[in-house]
N, C-alpha and C. Protein backbone atom coordinates (compact mmCIF):
# COMPACT_ATOMS: atom_id res chain seq x y z
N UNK A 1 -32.82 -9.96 42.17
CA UNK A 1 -31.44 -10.39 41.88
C UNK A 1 -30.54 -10.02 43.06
N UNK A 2 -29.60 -10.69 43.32
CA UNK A 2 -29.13 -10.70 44.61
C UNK A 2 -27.58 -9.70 44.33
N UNK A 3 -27.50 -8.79 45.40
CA UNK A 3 -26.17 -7.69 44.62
C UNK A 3 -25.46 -8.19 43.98
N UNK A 4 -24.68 -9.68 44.71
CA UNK A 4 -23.61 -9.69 44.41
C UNK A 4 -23.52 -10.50 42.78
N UNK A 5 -24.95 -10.70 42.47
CA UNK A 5 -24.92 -11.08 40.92
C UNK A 5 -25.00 -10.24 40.01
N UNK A 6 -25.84 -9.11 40.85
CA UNK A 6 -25.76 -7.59 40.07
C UNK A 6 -24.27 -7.19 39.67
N UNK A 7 -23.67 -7.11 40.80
CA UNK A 7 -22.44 -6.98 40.97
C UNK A 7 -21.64 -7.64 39.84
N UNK A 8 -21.69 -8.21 39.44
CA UNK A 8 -20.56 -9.86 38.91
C UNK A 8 -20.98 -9.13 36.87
N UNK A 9 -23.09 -9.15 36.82
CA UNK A 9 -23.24 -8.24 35.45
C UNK A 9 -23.16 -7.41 34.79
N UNK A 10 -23.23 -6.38 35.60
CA UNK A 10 -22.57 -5.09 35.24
C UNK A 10 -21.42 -4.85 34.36
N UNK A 11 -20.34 -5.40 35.01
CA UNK A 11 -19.33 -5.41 34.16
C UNK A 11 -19.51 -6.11 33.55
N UNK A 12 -20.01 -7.76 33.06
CA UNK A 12 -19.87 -8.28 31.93
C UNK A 12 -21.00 -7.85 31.07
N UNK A 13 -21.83 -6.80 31.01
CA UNK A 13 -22.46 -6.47 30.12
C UNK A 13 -21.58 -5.30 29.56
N UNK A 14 -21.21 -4.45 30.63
CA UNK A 14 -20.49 -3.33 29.63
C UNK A 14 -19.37 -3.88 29.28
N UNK A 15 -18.41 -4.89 29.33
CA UNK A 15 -17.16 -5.52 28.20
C UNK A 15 -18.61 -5.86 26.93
N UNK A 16 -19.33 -6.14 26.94
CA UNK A 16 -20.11 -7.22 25.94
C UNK A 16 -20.95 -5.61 25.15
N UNK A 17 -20.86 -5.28 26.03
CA UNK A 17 -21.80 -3.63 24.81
C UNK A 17 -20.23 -3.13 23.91
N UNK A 18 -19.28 -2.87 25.05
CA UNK A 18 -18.05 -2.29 23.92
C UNK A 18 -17.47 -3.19 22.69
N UNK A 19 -17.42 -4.80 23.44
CA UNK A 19 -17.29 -5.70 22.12
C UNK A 19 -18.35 -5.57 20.87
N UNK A 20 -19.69 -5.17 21.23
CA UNK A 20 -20.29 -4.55 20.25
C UNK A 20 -19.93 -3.71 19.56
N UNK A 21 -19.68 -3.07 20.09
CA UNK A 21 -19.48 -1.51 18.99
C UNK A 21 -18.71 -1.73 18.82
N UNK A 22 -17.41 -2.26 18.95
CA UNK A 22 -16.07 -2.09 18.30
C UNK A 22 -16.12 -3.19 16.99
N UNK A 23 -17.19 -4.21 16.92
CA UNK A 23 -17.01 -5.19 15.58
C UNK A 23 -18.20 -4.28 14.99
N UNK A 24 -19.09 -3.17 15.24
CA UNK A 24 -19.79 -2.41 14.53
C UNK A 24 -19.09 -1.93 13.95
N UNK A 25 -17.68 -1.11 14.67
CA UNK A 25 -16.93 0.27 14.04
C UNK A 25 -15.94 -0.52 12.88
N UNK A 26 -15.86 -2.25 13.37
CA UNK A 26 -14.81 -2.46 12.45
C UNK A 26 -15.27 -2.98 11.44
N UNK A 27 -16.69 -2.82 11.36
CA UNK A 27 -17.55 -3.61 10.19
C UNK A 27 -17.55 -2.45 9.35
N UNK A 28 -18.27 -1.26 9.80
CA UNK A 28 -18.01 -0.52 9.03
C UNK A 28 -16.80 0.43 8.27
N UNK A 29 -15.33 0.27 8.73
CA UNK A 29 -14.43 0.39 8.29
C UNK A 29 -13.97 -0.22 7.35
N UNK A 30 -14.20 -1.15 7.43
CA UNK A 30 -13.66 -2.25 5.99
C UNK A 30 -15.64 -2.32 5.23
N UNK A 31 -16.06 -2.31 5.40
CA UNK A 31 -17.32 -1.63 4.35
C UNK A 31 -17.14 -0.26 3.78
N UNK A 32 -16.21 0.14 4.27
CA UNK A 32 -16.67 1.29 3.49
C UNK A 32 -14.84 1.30 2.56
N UNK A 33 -13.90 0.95 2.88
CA UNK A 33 -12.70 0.43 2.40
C UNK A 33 -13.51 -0.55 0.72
N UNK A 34 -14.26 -1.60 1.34
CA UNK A 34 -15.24 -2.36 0.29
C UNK A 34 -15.82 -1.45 -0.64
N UNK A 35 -16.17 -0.48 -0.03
CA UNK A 35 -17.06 0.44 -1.45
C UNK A 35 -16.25 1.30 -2.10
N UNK A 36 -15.19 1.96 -1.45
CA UNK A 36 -14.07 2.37 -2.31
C UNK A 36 -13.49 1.66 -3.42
N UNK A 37 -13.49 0.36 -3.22
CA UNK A 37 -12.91 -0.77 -4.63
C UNK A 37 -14.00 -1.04 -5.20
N UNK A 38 -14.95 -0.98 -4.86
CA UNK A 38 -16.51 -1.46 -5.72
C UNK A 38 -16.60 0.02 -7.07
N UNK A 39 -15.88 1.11 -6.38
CA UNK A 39 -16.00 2.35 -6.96
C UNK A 39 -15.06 2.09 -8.44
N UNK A 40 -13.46 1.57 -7.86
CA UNK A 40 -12.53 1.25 -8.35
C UNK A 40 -12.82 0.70 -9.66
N UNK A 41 -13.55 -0.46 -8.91
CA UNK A 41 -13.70 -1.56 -10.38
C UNK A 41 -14.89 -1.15 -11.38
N UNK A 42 -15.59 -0.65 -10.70
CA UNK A 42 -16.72 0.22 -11.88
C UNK A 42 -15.87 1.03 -12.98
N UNK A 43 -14.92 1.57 -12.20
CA UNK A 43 -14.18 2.15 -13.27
C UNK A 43 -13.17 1.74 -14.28
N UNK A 44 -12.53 0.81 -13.72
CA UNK A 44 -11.41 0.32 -14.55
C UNK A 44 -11.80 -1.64 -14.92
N UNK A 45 -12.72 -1.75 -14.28
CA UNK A 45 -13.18 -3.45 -14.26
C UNK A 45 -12.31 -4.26 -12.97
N UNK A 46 -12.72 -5.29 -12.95
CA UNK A 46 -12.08 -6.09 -11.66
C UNK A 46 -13.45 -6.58 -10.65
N UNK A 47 -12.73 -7.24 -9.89
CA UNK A 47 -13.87 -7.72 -9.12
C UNK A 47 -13.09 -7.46 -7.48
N UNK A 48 -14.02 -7.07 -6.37
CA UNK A 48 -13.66 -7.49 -4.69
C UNK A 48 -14.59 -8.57 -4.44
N UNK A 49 -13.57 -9.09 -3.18
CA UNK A 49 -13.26 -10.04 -3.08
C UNK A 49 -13.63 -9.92 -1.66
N UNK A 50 -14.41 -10.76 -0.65
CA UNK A 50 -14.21 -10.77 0.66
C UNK A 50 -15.02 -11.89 1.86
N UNK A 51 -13.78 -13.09 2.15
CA UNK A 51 -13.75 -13.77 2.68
C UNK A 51 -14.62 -13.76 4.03
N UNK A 52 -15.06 -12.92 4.99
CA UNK A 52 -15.94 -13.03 5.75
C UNK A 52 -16.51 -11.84 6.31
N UNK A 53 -17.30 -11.97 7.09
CA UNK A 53 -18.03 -10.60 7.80
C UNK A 53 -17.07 -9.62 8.16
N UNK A 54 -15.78 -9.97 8.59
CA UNK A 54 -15.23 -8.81 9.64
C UNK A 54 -13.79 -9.01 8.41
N UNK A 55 -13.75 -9.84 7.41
CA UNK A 55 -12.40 -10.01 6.77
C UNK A 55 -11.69 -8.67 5.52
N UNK A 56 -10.98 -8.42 5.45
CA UNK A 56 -9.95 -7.39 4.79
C UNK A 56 -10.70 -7.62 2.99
N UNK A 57 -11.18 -6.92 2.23
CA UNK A 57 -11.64 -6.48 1.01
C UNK A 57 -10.13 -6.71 0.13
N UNK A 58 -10.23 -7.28 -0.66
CA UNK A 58 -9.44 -7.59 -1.69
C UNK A 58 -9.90 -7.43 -3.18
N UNK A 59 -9.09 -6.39 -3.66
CA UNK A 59 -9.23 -6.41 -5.29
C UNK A 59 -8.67 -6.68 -6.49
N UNK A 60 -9.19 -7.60 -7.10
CA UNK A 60 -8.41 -8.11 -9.02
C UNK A 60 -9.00 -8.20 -9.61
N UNK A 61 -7.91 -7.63 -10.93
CA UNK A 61 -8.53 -7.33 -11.89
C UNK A 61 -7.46 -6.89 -12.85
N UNK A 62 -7.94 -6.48 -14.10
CA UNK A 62 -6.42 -6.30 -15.42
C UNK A 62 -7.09 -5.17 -15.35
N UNK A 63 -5.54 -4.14 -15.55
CA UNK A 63 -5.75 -2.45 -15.56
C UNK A 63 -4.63 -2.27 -16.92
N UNK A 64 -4.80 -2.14 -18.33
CA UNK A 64 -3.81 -1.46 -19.47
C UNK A 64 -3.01 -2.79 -19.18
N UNK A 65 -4.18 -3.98 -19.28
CA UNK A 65 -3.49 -4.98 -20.15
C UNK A 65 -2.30 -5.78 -18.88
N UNK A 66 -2.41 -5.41 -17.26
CA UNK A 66 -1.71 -6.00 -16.33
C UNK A 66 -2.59 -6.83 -15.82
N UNK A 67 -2.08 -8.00 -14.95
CA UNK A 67 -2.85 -8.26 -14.10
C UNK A 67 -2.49 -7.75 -12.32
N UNK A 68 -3.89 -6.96 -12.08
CA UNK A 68 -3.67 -6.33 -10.74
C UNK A 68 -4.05 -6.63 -9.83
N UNK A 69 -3.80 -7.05 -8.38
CA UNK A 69 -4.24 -7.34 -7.15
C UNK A 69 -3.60 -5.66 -6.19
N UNK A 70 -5.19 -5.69 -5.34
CA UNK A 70 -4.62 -4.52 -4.28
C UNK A 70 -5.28 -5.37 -2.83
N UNK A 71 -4.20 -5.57 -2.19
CA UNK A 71 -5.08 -5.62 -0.76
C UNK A 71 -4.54 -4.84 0.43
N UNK A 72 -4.51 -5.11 1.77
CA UNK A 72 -4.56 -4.39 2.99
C UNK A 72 -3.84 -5.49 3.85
N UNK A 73 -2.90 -4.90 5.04
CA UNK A 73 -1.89 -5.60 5.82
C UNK A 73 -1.91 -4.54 6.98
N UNK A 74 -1.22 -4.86 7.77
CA UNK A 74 -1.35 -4.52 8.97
C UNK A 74 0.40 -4.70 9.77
N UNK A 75 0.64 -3.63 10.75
CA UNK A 75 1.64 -4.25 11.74
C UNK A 75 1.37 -3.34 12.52
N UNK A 76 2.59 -3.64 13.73
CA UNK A 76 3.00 -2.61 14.67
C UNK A 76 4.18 -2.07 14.55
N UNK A 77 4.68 -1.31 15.00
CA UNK A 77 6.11 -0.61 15.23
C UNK A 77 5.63 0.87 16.12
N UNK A 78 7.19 1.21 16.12
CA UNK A 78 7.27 2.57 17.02
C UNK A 78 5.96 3.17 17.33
N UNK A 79 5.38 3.38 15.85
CA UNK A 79 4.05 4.63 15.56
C UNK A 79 3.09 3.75 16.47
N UNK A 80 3.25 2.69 16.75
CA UNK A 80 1.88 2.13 16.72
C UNK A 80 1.20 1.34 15.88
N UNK A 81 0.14 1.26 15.65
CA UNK A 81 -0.67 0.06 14.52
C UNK A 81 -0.54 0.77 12.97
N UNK A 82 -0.23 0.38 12.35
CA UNK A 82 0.29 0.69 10.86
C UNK A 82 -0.88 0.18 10.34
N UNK A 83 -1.17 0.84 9.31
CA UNK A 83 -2.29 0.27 8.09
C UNK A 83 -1.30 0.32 6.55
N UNK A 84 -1.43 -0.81 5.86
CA UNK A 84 -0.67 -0.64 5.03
C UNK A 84 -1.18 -1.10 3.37
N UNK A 85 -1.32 -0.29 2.19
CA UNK A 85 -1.58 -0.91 0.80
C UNK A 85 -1.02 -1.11 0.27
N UNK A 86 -1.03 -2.91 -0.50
CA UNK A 86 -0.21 -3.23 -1.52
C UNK A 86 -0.46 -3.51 -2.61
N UNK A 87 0.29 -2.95 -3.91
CA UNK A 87 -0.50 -3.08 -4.96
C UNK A 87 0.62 -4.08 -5.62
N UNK A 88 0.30 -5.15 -6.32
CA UNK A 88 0.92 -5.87 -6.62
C UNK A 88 0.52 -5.82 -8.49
N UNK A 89 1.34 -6.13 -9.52
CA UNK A 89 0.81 -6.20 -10.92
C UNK A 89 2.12 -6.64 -11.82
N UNK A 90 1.62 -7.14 -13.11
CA UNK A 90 2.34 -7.83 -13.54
C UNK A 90 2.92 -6.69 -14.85
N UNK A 91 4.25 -6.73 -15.36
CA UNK A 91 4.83 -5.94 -16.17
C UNK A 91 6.01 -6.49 -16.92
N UNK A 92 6.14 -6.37 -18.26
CA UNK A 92 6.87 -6.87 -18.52
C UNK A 92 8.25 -5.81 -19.27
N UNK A 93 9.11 -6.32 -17.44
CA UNK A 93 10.68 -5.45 -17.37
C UNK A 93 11.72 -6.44 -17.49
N UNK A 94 13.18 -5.88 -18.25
CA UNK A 94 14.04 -6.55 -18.03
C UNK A 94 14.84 -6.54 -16.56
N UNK A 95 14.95 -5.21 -16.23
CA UNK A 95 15.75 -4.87 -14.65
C UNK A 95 14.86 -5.19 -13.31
N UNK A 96 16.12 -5.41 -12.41
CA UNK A 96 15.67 -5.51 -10.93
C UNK A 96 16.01 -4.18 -10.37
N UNK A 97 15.04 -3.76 -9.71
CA UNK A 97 15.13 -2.57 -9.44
C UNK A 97 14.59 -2.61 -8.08
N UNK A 98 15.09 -1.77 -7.06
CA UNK A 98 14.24 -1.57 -5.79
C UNK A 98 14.43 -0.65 -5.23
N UNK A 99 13.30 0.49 -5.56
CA UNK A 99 13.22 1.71 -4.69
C UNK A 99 12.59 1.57 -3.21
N UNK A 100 13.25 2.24 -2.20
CA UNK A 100 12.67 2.79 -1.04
C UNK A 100 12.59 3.56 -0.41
N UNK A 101 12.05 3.98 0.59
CA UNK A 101 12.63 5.20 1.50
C UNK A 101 13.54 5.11 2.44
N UNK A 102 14.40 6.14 2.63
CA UNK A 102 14.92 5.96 3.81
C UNK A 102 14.82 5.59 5.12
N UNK A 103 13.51 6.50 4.96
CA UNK A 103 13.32 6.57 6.83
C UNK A 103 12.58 5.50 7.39
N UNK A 104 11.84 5.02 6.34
CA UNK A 104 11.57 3.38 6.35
C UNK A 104 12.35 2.37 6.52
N UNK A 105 13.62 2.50 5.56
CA UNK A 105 14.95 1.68 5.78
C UNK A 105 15.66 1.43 7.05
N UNK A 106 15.96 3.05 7.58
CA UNK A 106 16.35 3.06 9.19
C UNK A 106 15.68 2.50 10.40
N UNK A 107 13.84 2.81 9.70
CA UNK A 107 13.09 2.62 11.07
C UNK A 107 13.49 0.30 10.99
N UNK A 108 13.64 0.26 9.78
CA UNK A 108 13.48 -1.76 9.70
C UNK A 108 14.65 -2.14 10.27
N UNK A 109 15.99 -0.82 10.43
CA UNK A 109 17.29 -1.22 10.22
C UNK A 109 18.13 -2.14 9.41
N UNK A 110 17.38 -1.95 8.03
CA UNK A 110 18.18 -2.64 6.97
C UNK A 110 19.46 -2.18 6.28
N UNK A 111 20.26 -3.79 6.90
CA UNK A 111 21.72 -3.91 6.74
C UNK A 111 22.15 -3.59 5.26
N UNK A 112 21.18 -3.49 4.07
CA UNK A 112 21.90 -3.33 2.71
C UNK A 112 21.69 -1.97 2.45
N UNK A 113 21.42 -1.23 3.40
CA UNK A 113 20.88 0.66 2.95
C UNK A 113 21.88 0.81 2.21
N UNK A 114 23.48 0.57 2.54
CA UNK A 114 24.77 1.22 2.14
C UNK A 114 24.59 1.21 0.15
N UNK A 115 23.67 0.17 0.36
CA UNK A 115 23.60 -0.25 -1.53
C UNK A 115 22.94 0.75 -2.20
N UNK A 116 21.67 1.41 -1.67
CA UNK A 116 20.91 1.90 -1.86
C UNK A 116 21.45 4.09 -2.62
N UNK A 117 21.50 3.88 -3.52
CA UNK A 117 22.01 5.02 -4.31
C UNK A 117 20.55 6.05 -3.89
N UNK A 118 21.34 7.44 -3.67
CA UNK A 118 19.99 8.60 -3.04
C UNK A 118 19.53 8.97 -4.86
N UNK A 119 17.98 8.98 -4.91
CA UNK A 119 17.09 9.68 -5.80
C UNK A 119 17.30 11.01 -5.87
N UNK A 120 17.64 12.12 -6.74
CA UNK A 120 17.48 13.04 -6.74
C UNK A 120 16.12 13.95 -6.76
N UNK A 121 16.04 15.05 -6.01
CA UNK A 121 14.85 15.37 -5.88
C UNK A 121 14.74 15.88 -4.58
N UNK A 122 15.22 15.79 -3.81
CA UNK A 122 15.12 16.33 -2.10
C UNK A 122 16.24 16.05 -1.55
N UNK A 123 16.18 16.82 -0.54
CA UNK A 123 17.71 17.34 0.18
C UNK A 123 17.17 17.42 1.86
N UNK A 124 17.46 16.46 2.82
CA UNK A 124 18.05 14.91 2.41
C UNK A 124 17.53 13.93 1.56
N UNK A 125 17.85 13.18 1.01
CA UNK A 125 16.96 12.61 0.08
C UNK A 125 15.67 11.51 0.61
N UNK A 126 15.00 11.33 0.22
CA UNK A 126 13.87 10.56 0.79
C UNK A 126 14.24 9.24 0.17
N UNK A 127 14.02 8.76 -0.96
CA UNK A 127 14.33 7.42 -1.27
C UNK A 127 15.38 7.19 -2.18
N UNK A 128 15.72 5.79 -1.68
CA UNK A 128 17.15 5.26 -2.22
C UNK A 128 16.75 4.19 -3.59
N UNK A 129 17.85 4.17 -3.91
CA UNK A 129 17.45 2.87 -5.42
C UNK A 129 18.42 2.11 -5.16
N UNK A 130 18.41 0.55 -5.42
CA UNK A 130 19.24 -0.15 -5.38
C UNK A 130 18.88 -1.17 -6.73
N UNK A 131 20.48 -1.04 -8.07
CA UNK A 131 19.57 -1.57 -9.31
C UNK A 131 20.73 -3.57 -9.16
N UNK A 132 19.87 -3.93 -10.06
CA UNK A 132 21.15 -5.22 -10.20
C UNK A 132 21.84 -5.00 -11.41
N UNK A 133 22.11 -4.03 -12.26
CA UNK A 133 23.00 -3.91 -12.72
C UNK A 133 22.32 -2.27 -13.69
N UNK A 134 23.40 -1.57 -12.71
CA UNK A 134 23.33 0.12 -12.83
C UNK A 134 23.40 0.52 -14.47
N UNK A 135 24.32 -0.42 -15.35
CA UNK A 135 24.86 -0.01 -16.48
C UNK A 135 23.56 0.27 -17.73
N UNK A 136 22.56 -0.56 -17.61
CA UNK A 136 21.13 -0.38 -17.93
C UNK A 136 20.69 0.67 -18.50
N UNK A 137 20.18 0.89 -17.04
CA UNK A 137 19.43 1.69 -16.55
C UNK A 137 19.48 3.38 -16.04
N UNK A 138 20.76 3.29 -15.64
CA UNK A 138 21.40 4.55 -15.04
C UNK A 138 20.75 6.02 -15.70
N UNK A 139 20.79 5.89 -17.03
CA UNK A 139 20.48 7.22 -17.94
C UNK A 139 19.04 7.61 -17.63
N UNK A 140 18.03 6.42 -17.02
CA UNK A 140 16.72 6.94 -17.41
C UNK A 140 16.50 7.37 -16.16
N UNK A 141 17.20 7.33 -14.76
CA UNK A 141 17.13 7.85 -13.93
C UNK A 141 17.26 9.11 -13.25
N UNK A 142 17.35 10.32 -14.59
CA UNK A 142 17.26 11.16 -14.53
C UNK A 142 15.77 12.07 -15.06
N UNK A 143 15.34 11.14 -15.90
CA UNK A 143 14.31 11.57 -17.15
C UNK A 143 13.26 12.01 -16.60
N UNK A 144 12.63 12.94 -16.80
CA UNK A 144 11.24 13.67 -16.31
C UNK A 144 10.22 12.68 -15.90
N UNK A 145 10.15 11.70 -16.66
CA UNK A 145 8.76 10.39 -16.50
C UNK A 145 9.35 9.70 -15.49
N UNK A 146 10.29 9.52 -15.32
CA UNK A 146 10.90 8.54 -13.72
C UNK A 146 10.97 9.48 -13.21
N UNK A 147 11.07 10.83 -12.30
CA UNK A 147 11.41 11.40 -11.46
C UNK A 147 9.65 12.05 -11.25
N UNK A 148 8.91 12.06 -12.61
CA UNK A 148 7.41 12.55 -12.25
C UNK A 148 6.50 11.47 -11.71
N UNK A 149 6.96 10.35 -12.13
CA UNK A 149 6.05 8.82 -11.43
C UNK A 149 6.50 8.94 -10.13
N UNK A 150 7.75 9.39 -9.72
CA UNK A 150 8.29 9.10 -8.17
C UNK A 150 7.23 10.32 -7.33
N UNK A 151 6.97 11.22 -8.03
CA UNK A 151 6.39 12.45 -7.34
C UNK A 151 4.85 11.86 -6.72
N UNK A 152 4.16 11.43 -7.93
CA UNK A 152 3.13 10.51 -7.92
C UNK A 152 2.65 9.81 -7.20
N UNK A 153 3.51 9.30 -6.78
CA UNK A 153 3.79 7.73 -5.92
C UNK A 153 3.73 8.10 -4.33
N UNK A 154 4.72 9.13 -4.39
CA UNK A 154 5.07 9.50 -2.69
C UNK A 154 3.61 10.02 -2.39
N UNK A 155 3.78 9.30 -0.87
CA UNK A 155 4.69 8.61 -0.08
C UNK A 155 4.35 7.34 -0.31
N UNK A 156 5.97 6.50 -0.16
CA UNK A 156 5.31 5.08 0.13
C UNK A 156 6.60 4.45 0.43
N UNK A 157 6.63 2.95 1.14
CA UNK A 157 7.73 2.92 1.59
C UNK A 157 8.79 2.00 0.73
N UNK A 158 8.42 1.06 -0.34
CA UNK A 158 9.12 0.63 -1.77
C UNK A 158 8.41 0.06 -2.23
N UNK A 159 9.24 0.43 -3.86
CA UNK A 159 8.91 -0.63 -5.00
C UNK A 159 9.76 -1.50 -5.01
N UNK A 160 9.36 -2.60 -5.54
CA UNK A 160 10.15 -3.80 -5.86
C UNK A 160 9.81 -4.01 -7.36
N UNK A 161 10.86 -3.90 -8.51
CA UNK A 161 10.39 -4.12 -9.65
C UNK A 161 11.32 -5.11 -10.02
N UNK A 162 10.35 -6.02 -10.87
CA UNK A 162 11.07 -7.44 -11.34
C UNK A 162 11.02 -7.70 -12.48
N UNK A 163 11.21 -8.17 -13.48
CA UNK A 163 10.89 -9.02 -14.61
C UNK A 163 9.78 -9.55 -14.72
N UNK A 164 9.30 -9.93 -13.44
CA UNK A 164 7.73 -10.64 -13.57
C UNK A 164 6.70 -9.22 -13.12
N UNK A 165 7.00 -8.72 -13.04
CA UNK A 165 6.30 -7.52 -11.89
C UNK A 165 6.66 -6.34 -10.96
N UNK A 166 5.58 -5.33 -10.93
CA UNK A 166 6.06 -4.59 -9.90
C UNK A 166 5.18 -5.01 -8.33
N UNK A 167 6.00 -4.61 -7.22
CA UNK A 167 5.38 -5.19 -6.11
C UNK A 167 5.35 -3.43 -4.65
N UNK A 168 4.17 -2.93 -4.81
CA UNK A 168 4.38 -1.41 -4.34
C UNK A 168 3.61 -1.68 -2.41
N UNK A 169 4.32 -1.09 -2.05
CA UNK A 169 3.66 -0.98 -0.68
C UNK A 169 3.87 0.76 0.31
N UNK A 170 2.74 1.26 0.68
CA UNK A 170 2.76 2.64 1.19
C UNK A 170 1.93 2.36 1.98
N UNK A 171 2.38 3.48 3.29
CA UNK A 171 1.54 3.39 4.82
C UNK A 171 0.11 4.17 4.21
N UNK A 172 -0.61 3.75 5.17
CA UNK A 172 -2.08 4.58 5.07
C UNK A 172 -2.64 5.26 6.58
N UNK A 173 -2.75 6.20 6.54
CA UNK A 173 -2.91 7.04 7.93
C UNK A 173 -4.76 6.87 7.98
N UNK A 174 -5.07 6.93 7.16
CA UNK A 174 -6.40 6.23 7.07
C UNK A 174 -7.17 6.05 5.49
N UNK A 175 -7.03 4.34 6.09
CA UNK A 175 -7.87 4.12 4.74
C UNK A 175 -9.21 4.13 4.31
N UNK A 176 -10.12 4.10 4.62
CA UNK A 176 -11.32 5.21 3.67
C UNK A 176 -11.12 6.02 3.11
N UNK A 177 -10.47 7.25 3.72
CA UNK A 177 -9.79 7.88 3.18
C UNK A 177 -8.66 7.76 1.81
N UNK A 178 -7.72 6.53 2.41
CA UNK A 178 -6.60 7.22 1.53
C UNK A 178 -6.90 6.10 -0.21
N UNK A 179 -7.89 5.24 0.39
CA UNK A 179 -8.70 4.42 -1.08
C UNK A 179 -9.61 5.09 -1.58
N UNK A 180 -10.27 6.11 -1.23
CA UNK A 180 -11.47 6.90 -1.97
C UNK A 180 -11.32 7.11 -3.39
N UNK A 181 -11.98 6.47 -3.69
CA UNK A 181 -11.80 6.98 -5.24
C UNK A 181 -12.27 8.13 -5.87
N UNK A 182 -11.03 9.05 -6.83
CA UNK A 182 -9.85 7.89 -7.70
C UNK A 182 -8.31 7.79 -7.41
N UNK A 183 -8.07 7.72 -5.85
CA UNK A 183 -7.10 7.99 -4.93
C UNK A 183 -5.87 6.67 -5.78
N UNK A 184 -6.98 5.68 -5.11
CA UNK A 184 -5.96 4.39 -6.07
C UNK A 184 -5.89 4.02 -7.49
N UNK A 185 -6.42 4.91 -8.16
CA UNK A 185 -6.39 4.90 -9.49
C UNK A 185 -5.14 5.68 -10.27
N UNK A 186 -5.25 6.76 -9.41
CA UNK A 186 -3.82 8.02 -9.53
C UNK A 186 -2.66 7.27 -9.16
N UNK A 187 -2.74 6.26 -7.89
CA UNK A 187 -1.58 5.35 -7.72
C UNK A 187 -1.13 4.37 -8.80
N UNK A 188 -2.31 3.88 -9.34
CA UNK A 188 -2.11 2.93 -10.58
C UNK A 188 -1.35 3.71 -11.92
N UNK A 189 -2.30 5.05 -11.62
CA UNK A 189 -1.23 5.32 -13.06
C UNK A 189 0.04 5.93 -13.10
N UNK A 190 0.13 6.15 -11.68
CA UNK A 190 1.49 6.84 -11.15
C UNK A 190 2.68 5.44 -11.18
N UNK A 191 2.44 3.91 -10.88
CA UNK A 191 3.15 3.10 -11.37
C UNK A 191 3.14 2.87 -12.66
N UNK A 192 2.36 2.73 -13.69
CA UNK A 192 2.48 2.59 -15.20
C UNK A 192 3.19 3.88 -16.19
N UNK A 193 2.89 4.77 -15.34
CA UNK A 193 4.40 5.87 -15.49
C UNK A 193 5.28 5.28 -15.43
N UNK A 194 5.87 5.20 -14.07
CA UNK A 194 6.91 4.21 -13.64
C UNK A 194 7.71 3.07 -14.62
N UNK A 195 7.06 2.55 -15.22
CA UNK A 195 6.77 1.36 -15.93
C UNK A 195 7.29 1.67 -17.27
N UNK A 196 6.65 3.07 -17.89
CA UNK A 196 6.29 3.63 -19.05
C UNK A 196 8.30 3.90 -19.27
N UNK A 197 8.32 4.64 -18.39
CA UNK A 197 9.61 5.35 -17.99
C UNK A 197 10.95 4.39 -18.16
N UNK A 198 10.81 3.50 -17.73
CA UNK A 198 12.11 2.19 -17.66
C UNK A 198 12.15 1.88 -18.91
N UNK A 199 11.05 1.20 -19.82
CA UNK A 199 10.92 0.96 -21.06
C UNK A 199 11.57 2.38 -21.69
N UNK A 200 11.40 3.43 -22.14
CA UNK A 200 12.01 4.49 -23.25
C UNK A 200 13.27 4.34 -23.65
């Protein structure tokens, strides 16, 4: 072989060995994300879900009579590459309700923070509530079962609760980890608290 072809393979074999291993490392990251919900649904029923070799694990299924979807999202910002879980499920509420965090709020720079009433519970406070009509609701926002579901829950960066549903999303510093079961199960029942709590 003549150098300068030597020359020219070298490097395109070692880009082509690291493109290896890196769809190895990312195969097995979301396989093993996959067996965490395989764990899930053994326990509570449901089925995963997953669109291709290298594609994001998706789970549904009815948990106490909801219907539940959890999947996985992604961005960038400041930190870097974000991993993110959303649990989405159906409930039947009269109020609009939307908890968040602050420091989430600041990092998006969202213009409606000013709406956002501080949770009691920490000093500065971590998350804000913003209701569509305070007159409701106001009383139960003190009550042990709403302030123990919030304990539950943290960290995460909001709920969105609707009439049709609640809609939850929290960062994941790593998920194998932070899906191990019964990691997302404690989350599930830490929203049906939630849930439990608005209704009384």
């Amino acid at each position: 072989i003549h150098s300068w072809l030597l020359f020219l393979l070298i490097p395109l074999a070692a880009v082509l060995f690291i493109f290896i291993i890196l769809n190895i490392l990312r195969k097995w990251y979301w396989d093993t994300i996959q067996s965490n919900l395989l764990d899930l649904a053994d326990d509570i029923g449901g089925q995963v879900m997953r669109r291709g070799f290298f594609s994001r694990p998706v789970y549904q299924g009815r948990y106490r009579d909801a219907d539940l979807t959890i999947n996985f999202s992604g961005e960038r910002n400041k930190k870097g590459r974000v991993n993110l879980i959303d649990i989405s499920l159906t409930a039947n509420l009269s109020e609009s309700i939307t908890i968040s965090s602050y420091p989430w709020l600041q990092e998006i720079a969202e213009k409606s923070i000013a709406e956002y009433r501080p949770l009691p519970g920490s000093d500065p406070p971590l998350y804000g509530i913003r209701l569509a009509d305070s007159s409701k609701i106001k009383t139960k926002l003190t009550g042990s079962n709403f302030t123990g579901s919030i304990g539950l829950l943290h960290p995460f960066r909001f709920i969105f609760i609707s009439p049709r549903g609640i809609l939850f999303e929290k960062e994941a510093k790593h998920l194998p980890q932070d899906t191990k079961h019964p990691l997302l199960k404690e989350q599930l029942d830490g929203l049906f608290k939630l849930i439990g709590s608005l209704k009384e």
